[in-house]
C-alpha atoms as a PDB file:
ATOM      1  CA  UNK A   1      15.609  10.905  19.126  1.00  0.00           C
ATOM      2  CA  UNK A   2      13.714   9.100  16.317  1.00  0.00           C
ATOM      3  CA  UNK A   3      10.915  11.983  16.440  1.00  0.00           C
ATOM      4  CA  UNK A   4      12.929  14.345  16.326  1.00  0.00           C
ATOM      5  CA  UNK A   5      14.770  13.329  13.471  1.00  0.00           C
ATOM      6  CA  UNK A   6      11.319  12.916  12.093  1.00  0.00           C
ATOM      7  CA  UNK A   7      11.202  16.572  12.709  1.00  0.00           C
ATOM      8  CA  UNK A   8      14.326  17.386  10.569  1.00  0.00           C
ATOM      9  CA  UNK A   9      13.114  15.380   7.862  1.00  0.00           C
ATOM     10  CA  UNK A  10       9.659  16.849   8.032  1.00  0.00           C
ATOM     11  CA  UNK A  11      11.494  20.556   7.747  1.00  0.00           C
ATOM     12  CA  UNK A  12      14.104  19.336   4.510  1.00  0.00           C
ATOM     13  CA  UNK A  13      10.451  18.992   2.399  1.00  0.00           C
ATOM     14  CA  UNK A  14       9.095  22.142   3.337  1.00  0.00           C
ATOM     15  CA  UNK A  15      12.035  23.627   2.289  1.00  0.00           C
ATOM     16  CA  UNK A  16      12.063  21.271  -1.268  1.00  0.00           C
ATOM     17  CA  UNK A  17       7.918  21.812  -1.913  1.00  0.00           C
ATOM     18  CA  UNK A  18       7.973  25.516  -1.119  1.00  0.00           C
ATOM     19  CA  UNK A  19      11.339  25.976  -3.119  1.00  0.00           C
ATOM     20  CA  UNK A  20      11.160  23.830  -6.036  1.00  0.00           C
ATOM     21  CA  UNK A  21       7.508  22.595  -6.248  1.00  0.00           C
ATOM     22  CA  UNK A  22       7.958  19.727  -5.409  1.00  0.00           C
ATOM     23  CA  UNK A  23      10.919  16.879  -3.959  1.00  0.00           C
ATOM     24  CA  UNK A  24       9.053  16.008  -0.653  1.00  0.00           C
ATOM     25  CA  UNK A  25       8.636  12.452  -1.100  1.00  0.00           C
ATOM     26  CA  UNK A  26      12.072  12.428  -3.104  1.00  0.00           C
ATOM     27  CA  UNK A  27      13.051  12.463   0.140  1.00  0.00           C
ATOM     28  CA  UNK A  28      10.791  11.549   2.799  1.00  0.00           C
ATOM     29  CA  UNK A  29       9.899   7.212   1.447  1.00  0.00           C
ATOM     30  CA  UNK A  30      13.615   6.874   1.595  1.00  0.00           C
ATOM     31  CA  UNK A  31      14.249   8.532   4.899  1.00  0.00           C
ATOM     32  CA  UNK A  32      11.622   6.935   6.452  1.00  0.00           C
ATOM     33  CA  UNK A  33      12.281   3.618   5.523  1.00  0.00           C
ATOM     34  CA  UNK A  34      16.629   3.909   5.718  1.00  0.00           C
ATOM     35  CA  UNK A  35      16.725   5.707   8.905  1.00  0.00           C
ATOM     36  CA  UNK A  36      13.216   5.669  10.431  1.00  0.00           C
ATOM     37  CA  UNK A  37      12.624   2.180   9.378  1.00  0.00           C
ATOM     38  CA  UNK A  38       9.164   2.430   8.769  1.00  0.00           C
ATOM     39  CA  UNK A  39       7.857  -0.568   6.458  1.00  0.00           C
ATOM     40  CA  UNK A  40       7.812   0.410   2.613  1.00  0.00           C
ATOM     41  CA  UNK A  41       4.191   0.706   2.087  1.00  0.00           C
ATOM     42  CA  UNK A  42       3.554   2.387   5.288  1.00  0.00           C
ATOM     43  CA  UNK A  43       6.360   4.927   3.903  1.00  0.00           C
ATOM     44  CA  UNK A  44       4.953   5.049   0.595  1.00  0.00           C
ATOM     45  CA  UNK A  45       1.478   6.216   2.054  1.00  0.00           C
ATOM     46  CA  UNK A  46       2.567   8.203   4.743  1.00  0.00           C
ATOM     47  CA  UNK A  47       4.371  10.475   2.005  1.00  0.00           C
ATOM     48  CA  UNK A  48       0.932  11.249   0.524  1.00  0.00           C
ATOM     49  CA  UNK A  49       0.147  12.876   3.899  1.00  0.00           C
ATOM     50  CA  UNK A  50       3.168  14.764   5.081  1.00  0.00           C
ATOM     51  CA  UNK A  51       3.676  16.026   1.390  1.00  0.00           C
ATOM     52  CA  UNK A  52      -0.410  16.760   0.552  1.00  0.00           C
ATOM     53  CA  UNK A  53      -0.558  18.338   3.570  1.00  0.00           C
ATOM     54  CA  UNK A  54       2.316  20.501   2.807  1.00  0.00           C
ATOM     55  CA  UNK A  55       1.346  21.186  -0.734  1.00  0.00           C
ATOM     56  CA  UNK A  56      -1.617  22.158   0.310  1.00  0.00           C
ATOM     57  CA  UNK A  57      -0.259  24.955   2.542  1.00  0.00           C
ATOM     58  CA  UNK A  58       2.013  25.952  -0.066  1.00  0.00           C
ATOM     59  CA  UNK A  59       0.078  26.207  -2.589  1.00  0.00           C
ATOM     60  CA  UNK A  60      -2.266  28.462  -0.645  1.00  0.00           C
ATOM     61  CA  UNK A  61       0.741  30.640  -0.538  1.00  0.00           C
ATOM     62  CA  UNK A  62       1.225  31.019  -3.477  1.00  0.00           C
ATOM     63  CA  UNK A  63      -2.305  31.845  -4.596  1.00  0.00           C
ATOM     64  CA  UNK A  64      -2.090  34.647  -2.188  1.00  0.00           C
ATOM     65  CA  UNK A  65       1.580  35.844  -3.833  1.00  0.00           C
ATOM     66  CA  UNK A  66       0.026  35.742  -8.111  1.00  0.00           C
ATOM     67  CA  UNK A  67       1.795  32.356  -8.551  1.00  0.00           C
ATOM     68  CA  UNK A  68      -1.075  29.694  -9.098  1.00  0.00           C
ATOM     69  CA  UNK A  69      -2.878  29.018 -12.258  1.00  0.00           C
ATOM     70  CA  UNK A  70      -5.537  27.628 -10.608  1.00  0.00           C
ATOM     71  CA  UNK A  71      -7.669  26.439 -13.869  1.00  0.00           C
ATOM     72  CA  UNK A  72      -4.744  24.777 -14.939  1.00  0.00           C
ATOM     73  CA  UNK A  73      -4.206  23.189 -11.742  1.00  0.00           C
ATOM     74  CA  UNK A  74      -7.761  22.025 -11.541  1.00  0.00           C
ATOM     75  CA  UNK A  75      -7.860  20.661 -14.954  1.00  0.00           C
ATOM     76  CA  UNK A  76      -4.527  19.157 -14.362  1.00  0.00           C
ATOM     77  CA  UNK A  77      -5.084  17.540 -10.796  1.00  0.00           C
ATOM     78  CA  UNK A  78      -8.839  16.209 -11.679  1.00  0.00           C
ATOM     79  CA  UNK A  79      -7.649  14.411 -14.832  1.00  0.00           C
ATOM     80  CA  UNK A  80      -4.647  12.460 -12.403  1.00  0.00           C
ATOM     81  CA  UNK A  81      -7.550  11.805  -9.476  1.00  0.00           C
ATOM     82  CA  UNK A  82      -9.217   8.486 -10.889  1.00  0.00           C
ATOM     83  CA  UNK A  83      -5.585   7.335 -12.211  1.00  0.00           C
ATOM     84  CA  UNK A  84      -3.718   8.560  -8.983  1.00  0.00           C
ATOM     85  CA  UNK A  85      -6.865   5.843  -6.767  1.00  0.00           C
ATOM     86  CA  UNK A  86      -5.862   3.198  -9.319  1.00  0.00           C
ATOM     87  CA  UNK A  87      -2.253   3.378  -9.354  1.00  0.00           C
ATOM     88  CA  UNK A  88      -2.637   3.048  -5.427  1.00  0.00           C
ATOM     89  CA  UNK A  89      -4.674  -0.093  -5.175  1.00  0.00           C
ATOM     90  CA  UNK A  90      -2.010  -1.337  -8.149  1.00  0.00           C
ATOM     91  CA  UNK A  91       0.715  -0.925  -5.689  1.00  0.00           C
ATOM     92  CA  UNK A  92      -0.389  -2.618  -2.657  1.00  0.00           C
ATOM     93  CA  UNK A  93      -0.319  -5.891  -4.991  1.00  0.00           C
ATOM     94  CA  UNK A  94       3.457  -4.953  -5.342  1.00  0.00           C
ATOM     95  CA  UNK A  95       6.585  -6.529  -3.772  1.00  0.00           C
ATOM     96  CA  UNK A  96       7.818  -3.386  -1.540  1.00  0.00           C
ATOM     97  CA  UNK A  97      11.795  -4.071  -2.893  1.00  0.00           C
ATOM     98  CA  UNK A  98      10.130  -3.437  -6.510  1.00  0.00           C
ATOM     99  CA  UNK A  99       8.644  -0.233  -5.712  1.00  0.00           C
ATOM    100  CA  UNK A 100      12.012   1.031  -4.265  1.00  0.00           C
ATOM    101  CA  UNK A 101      13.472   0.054  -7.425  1.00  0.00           C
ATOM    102  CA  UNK A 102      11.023   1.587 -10.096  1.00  0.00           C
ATOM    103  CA  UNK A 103      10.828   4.461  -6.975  1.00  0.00           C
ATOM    104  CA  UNK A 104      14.895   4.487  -7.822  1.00  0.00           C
ATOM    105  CA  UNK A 105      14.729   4.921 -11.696  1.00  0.00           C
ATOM    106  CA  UNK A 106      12.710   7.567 -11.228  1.00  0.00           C
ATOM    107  CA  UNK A 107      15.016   9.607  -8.807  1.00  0.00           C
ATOM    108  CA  UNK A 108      17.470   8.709 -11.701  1.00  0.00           C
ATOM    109  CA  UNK A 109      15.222  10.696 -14.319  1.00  0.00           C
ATOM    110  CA  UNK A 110      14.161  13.328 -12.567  1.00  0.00           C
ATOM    111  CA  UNK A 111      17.913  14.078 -11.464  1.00  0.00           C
ATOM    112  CA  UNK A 112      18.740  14.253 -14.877  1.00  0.00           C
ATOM    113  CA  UNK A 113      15.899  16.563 -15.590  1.00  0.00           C
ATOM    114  CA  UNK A 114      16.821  19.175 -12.654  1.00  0.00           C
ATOM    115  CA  UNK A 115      20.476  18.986 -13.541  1.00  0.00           C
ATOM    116  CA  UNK A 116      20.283  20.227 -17.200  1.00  0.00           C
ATOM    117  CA  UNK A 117      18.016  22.674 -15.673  1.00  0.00           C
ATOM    118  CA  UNK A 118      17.202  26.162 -17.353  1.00  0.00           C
ATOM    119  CA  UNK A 119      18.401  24.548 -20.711  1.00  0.00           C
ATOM    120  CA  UNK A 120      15.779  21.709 -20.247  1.00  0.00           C
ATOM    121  CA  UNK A 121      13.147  23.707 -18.848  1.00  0.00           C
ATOM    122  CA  UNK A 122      12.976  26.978 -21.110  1.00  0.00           C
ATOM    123  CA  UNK A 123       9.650  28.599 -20.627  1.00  0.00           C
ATOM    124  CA  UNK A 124       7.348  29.019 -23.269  1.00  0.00           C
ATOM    125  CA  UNK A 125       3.952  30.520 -23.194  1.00  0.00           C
ATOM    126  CA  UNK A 126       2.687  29.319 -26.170  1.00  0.00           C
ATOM    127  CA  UNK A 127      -1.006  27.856 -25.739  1.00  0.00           C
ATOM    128  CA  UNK A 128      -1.611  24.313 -25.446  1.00  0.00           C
ATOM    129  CA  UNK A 129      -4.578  21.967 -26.233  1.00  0.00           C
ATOM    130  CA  UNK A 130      -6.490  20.842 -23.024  1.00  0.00           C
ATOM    131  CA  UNK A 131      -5.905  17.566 -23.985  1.00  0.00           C
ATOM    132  CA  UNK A 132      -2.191  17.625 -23.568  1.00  0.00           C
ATOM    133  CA  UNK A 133      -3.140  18.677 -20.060  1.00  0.00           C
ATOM    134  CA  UNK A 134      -5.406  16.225 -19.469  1.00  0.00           C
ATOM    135  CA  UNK A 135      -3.739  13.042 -20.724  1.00  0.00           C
ATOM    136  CA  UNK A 136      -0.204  14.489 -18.779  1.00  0.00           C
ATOM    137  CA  UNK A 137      -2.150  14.795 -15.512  1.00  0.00           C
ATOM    138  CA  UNK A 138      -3.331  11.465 -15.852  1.00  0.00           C
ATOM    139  CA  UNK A 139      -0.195   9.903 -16.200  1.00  0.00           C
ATOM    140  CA  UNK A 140       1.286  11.842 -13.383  1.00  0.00           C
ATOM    141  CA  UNK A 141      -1.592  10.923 -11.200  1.00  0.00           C
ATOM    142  CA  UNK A 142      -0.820   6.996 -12.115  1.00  0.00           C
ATOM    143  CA  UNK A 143       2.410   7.055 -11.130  1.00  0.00           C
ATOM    144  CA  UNK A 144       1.822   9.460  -8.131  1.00  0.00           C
ATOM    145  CA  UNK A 145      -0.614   6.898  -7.202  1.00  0.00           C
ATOM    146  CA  UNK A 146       1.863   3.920  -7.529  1.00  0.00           C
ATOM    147  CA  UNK A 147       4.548   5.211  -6.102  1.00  0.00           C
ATOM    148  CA  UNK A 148       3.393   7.180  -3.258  1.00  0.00           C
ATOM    149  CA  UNK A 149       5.101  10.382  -4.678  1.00  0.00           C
ATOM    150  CA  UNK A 150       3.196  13.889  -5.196  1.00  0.00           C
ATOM    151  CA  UNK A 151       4.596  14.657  -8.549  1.00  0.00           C
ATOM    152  CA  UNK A 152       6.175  17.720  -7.830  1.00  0.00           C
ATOM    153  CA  UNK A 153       9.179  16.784 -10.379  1.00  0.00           C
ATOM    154  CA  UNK A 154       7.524  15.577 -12.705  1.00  0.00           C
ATOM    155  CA  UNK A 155       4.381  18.582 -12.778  1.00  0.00           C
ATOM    156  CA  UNK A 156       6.976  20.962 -12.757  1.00  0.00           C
ATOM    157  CA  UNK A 157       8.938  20.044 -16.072  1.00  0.00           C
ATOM    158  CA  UNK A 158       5.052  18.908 -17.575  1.00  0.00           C
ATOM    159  CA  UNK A 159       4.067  22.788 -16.919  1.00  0.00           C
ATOM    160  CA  UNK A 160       6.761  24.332 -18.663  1.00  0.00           C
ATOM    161  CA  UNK A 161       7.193  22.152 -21.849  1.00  0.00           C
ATOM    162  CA  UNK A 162       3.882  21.026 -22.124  1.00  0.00           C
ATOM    163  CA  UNK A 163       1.539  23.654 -20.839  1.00  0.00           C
ATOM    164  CA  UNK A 164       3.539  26.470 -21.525  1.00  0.00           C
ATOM    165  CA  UNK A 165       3.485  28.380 -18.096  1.00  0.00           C
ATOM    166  CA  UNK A 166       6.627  30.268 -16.798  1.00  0.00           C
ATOM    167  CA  UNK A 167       8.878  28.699 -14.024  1.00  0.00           C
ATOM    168  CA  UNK A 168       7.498  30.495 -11.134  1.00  0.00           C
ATOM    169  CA  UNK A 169       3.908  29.913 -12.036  1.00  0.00           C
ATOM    170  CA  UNK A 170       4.268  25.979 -12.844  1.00  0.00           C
ATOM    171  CA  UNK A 171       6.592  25.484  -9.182  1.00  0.00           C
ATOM    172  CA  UNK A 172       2.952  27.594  -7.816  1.00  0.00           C
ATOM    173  CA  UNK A 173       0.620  25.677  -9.804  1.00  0.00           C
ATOM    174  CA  UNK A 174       2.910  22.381  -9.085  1.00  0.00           C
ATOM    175  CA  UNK A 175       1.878  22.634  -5.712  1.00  0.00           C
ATOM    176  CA  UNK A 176      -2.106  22.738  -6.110  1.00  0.00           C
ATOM    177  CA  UNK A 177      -1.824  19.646  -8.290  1.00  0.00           C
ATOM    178  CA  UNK A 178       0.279  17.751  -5.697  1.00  0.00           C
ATOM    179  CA  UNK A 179      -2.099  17.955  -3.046  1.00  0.00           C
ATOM    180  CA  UNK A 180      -5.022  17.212  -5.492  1.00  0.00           C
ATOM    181  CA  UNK A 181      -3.242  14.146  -6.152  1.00  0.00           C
ATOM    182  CA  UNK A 182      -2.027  13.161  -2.894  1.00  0.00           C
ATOM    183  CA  UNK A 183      -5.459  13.305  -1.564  1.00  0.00           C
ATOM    184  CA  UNK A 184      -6.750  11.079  -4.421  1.00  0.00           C
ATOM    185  CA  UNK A 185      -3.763   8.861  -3.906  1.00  0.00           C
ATOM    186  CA  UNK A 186      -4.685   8.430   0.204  1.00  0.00           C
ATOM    187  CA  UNK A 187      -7.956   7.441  -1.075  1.00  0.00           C
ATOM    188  CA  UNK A 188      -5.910   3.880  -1.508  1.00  0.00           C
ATOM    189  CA  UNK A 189      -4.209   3.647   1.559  1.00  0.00           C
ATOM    190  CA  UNK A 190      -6.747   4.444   3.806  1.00  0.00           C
ATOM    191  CA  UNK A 191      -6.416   0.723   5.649  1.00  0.00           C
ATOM    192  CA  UNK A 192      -2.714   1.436   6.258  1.00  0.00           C
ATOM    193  CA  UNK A 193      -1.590   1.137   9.763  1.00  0.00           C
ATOM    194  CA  UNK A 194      -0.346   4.584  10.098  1.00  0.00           C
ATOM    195  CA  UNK A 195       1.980   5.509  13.214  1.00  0.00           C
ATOM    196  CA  UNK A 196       0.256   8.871  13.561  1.00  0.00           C
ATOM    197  CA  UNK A 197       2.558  10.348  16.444  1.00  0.00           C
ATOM    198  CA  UNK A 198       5.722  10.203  13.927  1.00  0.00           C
ATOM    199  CA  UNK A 199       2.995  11.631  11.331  1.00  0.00           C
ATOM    200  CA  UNK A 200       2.792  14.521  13.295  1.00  0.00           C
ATOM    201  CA  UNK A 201       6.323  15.166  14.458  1.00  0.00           C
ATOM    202  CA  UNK A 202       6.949  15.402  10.655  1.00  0.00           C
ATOM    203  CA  UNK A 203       4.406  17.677   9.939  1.00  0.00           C
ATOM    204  CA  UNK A 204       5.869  19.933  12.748  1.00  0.00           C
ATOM    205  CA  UNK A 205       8.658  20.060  11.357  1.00  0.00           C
ATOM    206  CA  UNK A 206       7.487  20.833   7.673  1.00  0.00           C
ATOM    207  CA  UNK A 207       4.924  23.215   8.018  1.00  0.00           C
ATOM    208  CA  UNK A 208       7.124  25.903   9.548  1.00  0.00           C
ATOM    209  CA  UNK A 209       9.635  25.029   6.784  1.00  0.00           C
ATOM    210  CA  UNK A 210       7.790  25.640   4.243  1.00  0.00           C
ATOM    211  CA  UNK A 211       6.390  29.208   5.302  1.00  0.00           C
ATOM    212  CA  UNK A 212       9.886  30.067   5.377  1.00  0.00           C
ATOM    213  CA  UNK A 213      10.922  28.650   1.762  1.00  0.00           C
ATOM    214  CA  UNK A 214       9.854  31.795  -0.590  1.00  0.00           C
ATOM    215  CA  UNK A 215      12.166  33.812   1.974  1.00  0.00           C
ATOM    216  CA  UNK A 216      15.046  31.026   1.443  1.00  0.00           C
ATOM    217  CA  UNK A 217      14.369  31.005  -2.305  1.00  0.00           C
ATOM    218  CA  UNK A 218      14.853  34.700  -3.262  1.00  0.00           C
ATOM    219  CA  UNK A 219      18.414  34.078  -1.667  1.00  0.00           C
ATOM    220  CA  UNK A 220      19.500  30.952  -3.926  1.00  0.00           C
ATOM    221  CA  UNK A 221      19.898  30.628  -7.498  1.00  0.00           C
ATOM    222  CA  UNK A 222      17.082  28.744  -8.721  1.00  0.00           C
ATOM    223  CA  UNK A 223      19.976  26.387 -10.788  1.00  0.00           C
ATOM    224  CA  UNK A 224      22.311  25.925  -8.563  1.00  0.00           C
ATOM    225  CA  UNK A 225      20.252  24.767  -5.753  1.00  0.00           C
ATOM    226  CA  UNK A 226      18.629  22.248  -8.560  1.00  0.00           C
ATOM    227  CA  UNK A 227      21.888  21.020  -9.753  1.00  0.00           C
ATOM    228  CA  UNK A 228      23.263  20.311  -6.044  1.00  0.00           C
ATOM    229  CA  UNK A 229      19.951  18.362  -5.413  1.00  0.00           C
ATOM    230  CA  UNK A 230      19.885  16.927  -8.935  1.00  0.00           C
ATOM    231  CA  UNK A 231      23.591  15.249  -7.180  1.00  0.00           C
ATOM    232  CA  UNK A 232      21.817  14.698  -3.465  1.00  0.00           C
ATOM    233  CA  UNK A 233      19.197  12.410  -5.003  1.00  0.00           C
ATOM    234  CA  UNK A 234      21.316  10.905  -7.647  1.00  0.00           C
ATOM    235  CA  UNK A 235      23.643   9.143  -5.403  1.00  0.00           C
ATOM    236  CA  UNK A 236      20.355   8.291  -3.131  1.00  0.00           C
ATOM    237  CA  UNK A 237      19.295   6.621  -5.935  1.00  0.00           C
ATOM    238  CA  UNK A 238      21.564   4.724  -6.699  1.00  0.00           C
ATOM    239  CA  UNK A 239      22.341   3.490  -2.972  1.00  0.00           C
ATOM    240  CA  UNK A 240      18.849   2.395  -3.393  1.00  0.00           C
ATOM    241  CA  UNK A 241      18.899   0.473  -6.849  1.00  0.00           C
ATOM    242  CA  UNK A 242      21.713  -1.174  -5.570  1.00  0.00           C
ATOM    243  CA  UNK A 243      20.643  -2.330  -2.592  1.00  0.00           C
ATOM    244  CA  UNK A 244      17.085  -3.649  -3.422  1.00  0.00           C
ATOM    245  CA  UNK A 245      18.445  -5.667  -6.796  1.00  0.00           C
ATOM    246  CA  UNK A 246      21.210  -7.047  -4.731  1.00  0.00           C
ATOM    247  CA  UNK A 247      18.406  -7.871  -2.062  1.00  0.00           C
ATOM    248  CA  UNK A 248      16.265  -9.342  -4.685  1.00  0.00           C
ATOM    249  CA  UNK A 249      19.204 -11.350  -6.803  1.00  0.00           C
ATOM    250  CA  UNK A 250      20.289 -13.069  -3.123  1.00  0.00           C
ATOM    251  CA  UNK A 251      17.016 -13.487  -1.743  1.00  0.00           C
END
């Protein structure tokens, strides 16, 4: 039962890396540690696989389809490699109920980012110094690396308003980055003890998933399926805030 439930999960970020660009680990580190109960490091760093790995795929996709950048993605990823190795050594000196709670506030942001949606994220393709890139990929890679996330939701918004690529190209591009930074980010965890068995009833679920996505996402609006997420990971993240500051105020 537990693997395949592993399976289900696997197949949700598929569907949320191929369709957005990102959202896998939005929703893998909580569903592996809340239903799976997998140990919050081991969760953190078993993310980087499951959602590299996908990325990966993806993003090979949508090279093939016109919808990867893959300069910018190069410049952006490299820049977030040294930071993405240092924000994972950072985190293994890191109580596991604090990284659920920064992990929580930033649910809480990105939420609010994919809710206002197209009137946060208007496309412009105005040119932008390398240097924005640079310095923005290294930040993302930090904070990919410390909190065992790809990025995807955070690339995403970084492409449009501060790169200047349209929508479709920075969810492409997004994807490239992510598992550039994932891989960086393993680089970190490689002493974990990883159950590899659930690692790869997760990936069987998730790599089908996400070959289906670009068929799934000419059917949605791009904005509504945003805003109902925006909702899905709001109240996730606040489930989790709670729980882990009530944890830590009685423990």
């Amino acid at each position: 039962m537990e693997h395949l439930l592993a399976a289900l999960i696997g197949a949700v970020v598929g569907l949320l890396l191929g369709i957005l660009g990102g959202g896998g680990a939005v929703l893998i580190v909580p569903s592996m540690v809340y239903l799976l109960h997998v140990d919050e490091h081991v969760a953190l760093a078993t993310a980087l696989i499951i959602v590299g790995t996908n990325a990966l795929f993806g993003g090979f996709m949508a090279w093939r389809e016109g919808r990867t950048q893959l300069t910018t993605a190069l410049l952006f990823g490299a820049s977030g490699m040294a930071t993405a190795y240092i924000g994972a050594r950072i985190s293994r000196l890191i109580p596991g109920d604090i990284l659920l709670i920064a992990f929580s506030i930033l649910l809480l942001v990105i939420a609010g980012l994919m809710f206002r949606g197209n009137d946060t994220l208007k496309e412009n393709s105005a040119p932008r110094p390398r240097w924005h890139i640079v310095a923005v990929g290294a930040l993302v890679g930090l904070v990919t690396g410390t909190l065992g996330v790809g990025g995807g939701f955070l690339i995403v918004p970084a492409m449009v308003l501060l790169v200047g690529l349209p929508m479709r190209q920075a969810v492409g591009t997004s994807l490239v980055v992510i598992a550039i930074n994932s891989a960086a980010s393993l680089l970190g965890h490689l002493d974990t003890n990883f159950d590899w068995p659930l690692i790869a009833f997760l990936l069987a679920g998730a790599l089908p998933s996400i070959a289906l996505s670009g068929i799934i996402a000419k059917r949605i609006a791009a904005h509504q399926l945003r805003q109902g997420f925006a909702v899905f990971i709001t109240i996730v993240a606040l489930l989790m805030l709670g729980e882990n500051i009530y944890g830590r105020l009685a423990g």
